[in-house]
N, C-alpha and C. Protein backbone atom coordinates (compact mmCIF):
# COMPACT_ATOMS: atom_id res chain seq x y z
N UNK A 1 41.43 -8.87 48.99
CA UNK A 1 41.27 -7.87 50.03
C UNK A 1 39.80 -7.76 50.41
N UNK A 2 39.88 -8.17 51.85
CA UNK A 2 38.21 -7.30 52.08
C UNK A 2 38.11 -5.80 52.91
N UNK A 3 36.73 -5.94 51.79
CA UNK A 3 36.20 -4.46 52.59
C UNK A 3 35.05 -4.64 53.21
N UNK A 4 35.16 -3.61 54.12
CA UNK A 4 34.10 -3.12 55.22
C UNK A 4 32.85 -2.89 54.60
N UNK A 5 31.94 -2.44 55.34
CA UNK A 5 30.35 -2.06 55.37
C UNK A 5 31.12 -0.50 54.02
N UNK A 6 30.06 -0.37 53.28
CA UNK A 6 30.20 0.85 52.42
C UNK A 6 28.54 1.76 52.29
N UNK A 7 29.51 2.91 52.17
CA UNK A 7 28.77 4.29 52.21
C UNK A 7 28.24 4.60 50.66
N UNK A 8 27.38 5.03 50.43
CA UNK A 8 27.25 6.06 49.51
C UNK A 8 27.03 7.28 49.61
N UNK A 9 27.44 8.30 49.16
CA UNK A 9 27.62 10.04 48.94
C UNK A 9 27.44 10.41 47.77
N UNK A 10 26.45 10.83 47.45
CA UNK A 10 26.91 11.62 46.01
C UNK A 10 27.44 11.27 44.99
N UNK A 11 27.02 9.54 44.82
CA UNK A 11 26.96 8.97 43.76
C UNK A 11 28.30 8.27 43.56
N UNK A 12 29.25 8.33 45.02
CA UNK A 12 30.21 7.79 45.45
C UNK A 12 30.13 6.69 46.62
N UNK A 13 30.89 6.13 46.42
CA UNK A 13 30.91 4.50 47.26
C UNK A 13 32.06 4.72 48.32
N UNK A 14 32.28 5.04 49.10
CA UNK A 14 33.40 4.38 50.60
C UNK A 14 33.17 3.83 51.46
N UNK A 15 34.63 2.90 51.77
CA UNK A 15 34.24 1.87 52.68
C UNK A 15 35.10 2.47 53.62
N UNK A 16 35.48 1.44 54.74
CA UNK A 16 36.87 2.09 55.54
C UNK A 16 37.96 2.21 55.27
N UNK A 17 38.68 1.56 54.24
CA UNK A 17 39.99 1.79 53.51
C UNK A 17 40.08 3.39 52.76
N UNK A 18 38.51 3.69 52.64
CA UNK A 18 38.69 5.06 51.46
C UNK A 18 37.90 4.91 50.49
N UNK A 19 37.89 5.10 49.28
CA UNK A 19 37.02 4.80 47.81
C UNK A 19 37.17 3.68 47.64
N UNK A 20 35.95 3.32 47.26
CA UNK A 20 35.94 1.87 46.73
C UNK A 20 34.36 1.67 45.78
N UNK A 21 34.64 0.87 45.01
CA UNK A 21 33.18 0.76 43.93
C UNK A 21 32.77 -1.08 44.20
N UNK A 22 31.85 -1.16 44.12
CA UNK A 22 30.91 -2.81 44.30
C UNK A 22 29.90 -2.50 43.60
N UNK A 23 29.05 -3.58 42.88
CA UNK A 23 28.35 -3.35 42.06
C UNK A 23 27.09 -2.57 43.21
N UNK A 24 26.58 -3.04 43.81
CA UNK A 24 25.66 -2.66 44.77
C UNK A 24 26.16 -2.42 46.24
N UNK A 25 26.17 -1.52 46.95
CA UNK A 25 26.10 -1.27 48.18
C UNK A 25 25.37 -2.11 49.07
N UNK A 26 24.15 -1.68 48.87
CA UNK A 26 23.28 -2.74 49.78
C UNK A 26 22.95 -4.34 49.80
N UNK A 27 23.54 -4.73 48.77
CA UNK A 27 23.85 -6.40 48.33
C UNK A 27 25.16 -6.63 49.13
N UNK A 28 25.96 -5.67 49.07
CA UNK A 28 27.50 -5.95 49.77
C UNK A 28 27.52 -6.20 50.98
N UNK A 29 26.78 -4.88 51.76
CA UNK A 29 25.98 -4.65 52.94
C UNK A 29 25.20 -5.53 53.65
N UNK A 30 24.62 -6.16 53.01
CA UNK A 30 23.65 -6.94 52.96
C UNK A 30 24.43 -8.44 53.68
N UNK A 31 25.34 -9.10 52.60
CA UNK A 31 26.44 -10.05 52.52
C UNK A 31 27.17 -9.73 54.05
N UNK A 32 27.73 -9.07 54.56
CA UNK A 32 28.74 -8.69 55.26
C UNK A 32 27.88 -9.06 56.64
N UNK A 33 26.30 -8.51 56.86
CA UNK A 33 25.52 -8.59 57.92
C UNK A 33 25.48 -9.85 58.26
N UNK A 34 24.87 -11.15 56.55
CA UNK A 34 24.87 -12.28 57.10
C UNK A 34 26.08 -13.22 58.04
N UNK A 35 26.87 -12.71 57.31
CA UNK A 35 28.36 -13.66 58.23
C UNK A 35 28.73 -13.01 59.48
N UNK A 36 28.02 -11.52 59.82
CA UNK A 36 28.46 -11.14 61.18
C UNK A 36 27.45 -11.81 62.00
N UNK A 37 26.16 -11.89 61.47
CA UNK A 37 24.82 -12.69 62.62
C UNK A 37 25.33 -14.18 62.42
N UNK A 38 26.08 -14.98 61.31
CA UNK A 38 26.10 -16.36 61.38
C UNK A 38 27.67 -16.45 62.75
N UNK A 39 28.17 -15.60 62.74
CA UNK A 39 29.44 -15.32 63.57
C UNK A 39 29.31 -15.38 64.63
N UNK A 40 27.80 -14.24 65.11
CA UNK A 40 27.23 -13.83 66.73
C UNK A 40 26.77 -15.62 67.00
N UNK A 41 26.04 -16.34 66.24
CA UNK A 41 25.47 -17.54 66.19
C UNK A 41 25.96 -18.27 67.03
N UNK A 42 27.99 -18.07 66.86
CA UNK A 42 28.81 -19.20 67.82
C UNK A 42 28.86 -18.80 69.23
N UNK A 43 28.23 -17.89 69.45
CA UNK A 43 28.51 -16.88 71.13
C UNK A 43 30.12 -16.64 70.73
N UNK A 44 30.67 -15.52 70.14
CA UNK A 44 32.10 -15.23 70.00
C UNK A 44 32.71 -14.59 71.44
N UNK A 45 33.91 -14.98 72.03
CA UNK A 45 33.96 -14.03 72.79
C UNK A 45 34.05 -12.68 73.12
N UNK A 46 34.49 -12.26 71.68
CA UNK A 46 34.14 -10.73 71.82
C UNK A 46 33.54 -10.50 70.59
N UNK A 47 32.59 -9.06 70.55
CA UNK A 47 32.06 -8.95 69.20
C UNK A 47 32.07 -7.31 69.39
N UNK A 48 32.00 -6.45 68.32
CA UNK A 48 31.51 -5.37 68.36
C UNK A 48 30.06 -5.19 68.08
N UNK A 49 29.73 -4.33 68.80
CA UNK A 49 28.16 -4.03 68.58
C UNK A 49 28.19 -3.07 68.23
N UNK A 50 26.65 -2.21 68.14
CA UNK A 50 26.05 -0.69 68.06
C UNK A 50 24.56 -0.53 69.49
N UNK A 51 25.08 0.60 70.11
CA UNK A 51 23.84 1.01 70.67
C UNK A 51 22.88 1.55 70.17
N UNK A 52 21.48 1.39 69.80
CA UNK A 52 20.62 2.45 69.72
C UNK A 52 19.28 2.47 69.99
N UNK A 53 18.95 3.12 69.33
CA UNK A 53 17.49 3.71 70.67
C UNK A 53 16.22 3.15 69.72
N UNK A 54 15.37 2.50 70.94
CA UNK A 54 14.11 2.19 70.25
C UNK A 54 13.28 2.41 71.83
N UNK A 55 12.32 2.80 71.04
CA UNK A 55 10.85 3.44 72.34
C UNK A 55 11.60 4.13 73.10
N UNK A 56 12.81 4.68 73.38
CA UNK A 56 13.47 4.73 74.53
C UNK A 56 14.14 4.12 75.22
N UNK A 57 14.24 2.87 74.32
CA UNK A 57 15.94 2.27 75.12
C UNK A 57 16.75 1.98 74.32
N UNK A 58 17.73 1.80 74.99
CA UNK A 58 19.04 0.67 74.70
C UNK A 58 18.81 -0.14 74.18
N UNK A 59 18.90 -0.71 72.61
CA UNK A 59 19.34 -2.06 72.25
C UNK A 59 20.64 -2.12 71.38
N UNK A 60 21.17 -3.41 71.69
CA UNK A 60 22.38 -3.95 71.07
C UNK A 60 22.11 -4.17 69.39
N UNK A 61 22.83 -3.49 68.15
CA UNK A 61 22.23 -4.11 67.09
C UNK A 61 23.84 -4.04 66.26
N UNK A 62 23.61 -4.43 65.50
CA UNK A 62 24.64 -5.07 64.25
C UNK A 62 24.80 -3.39 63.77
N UNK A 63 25.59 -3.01 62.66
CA UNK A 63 26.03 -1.88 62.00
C UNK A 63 24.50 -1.41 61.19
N UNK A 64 23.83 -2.57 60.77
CA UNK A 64 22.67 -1.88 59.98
C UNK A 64 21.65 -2.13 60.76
N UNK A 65 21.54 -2.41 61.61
CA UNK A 65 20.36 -2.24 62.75
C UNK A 65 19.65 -3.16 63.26
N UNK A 66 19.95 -4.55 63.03
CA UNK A 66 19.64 -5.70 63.25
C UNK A 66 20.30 -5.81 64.61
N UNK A 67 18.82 -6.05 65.80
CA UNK A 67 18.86 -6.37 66.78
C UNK A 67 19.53 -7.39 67.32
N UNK A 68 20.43 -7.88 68.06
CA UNK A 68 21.17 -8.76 68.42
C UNK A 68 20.68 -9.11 69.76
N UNK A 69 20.00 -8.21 70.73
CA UNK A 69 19.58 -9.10 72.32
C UNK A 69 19.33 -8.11 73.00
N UNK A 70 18.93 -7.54 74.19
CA UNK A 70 18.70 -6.87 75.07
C UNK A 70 19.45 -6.31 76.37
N UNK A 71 19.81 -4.88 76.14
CA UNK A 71 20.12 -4.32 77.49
C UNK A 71 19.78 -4.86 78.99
N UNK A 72 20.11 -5.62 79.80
CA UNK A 72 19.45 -6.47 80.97
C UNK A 72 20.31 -5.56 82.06
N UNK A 73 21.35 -4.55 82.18
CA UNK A 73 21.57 -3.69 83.25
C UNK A 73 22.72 -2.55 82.44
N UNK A 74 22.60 -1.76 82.97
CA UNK A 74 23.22 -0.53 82.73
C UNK A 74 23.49 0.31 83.27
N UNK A 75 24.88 1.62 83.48
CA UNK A 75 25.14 2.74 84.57
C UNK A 75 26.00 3.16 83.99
N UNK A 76 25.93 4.47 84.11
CA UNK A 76 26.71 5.70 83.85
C UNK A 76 27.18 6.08 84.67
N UNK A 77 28.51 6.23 84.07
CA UNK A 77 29.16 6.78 85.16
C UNK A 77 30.45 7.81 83.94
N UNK A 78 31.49 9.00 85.02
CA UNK A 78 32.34 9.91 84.28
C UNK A 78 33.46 9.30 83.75
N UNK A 79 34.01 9.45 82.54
CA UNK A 79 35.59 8.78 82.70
C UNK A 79 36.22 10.34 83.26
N UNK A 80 37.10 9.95 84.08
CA UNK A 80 38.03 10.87 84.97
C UNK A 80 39.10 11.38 84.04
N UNK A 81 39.13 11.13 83.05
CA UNK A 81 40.49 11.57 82.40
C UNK A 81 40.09 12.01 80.91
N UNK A 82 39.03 11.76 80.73
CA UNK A 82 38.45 13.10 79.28
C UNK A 82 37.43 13.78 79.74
N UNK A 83 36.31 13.70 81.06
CA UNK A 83 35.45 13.95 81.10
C UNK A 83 34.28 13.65 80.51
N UNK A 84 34.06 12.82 80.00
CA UNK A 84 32.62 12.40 79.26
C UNK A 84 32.10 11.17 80.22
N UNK A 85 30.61 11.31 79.49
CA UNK A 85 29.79 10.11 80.07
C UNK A 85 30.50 8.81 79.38
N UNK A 86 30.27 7.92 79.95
CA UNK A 86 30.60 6.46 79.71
C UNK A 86 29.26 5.92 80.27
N UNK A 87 28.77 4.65 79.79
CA UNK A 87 27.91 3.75 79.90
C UNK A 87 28.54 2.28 79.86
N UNK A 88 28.01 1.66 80.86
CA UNK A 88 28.82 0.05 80.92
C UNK A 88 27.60 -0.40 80.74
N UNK A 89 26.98 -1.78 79.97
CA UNK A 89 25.74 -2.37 79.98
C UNK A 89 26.60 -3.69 79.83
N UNK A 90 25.32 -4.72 80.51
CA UNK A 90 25.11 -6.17 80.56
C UNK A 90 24.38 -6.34 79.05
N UNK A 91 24.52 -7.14 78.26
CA UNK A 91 23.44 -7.59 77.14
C UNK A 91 22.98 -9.41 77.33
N UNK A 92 21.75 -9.88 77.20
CA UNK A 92 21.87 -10.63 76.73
C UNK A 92 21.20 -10.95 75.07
N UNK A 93 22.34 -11.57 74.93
CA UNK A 93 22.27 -11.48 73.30
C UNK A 93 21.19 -13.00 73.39
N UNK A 94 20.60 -12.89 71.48
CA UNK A 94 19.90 -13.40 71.01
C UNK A 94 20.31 -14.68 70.86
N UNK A 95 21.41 -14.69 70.85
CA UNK A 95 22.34 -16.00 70.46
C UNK A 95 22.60 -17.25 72.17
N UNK A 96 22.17 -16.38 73.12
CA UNK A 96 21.94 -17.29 74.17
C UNK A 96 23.32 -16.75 75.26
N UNK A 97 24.30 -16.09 74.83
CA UNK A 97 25.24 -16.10 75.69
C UNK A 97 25.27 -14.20 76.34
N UNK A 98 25.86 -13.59 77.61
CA UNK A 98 25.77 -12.59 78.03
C UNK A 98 27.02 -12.21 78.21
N UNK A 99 26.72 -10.81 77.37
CA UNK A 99 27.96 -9.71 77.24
C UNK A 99 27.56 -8.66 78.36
N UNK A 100 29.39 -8.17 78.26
CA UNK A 100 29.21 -6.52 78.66
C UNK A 100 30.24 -6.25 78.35
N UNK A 101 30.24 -4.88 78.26
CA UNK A 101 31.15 -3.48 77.58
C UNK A 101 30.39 -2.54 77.51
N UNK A 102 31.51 -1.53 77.28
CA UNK A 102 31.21 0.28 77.85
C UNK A 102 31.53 1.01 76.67
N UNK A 103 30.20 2.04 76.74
CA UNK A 103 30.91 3.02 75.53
C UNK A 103 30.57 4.64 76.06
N UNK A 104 31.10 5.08 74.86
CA UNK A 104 31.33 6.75 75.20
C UNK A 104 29.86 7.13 75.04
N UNK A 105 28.56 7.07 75.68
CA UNK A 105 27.21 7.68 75.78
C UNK A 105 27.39 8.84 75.38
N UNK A 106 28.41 9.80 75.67
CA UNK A 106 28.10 11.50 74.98
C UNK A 106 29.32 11.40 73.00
N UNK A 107 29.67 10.32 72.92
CA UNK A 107 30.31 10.50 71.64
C UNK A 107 30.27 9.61 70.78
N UNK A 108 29.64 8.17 71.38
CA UNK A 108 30.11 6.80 70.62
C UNK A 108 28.73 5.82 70.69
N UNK A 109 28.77 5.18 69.50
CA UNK A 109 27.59 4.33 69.97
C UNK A 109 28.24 2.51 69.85
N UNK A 110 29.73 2.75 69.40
CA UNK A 110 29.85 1.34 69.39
C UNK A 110 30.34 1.15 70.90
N UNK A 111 29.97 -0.49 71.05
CA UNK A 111 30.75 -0.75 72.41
C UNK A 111 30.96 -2.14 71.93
N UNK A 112 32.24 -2.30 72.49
CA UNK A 112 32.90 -3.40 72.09
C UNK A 112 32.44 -4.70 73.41
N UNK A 113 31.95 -5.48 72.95
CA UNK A 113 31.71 -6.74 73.99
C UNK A 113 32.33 -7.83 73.94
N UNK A 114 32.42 -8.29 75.90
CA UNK A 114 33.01 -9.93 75.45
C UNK A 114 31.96 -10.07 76.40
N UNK A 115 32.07 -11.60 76.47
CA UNK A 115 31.09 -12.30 77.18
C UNK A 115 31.49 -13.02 78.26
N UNK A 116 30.50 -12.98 79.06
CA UNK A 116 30.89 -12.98 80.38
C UNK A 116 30.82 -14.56 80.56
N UNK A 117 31.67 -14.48 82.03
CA UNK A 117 31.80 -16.16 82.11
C UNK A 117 31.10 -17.13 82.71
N UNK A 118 30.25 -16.25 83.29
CA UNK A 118 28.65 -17.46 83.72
C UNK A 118 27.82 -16.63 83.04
């Protein structure tokens, strides 16, 4: 069975299944990052990312913060049917190929990407 990226709390370990123990967190953590950047490597067609903020912008990064490529266009706009902001961005990733996908700007920082076809 695999597990996900894991937390520690209070001298407790969870991953996304729930409790779980590994000798080290950040070795696990660690492991899990390399095969998601050797993964981004192939240009996948879709990948999940993370948004977050550096100087004031947008960048695309992995779960632990490893930069993956650059915001190259972006717009906000409402979703009509919960009311929240949404954000659609262009990326081009580090890996040579260009995504886009949209995420919830007032609730979410993942946005799920595929890559575009030119």
């Amino acid at each position: 069975m695999t597990i996900g990226y894991v937390f520690e709390h209070e001298g407790k370990q969870y991953d996304p299944t729930g409790k779980t123990n590994v000798e080290s967190a950040d070795e696990h953590n660690a492991g899990l990052e390399r095969a998601e950047l050797a993964f981004w490597q192939t240009k996948p067609e879709r990948f999940a990312a993370y948004i977050s903020k550096k100087d004031g912008r947008d960048i695309p990064t992995t779960w632990l913060g490893t930069q993956i490529g650059y915001v190259i266009e972006a717009s906000k706009f409402m979703n009509n049917l919960t009311g929240s902001r949404m954000t659609h961005v262009r990326i081009k990733g580090n890996n040579g190929a260009t995504y886009h996908g949209s995420f919830g700007s007032d609730w979410s920082q993942l946005v799920r990407l595929r890559r575009c076809k030119t």
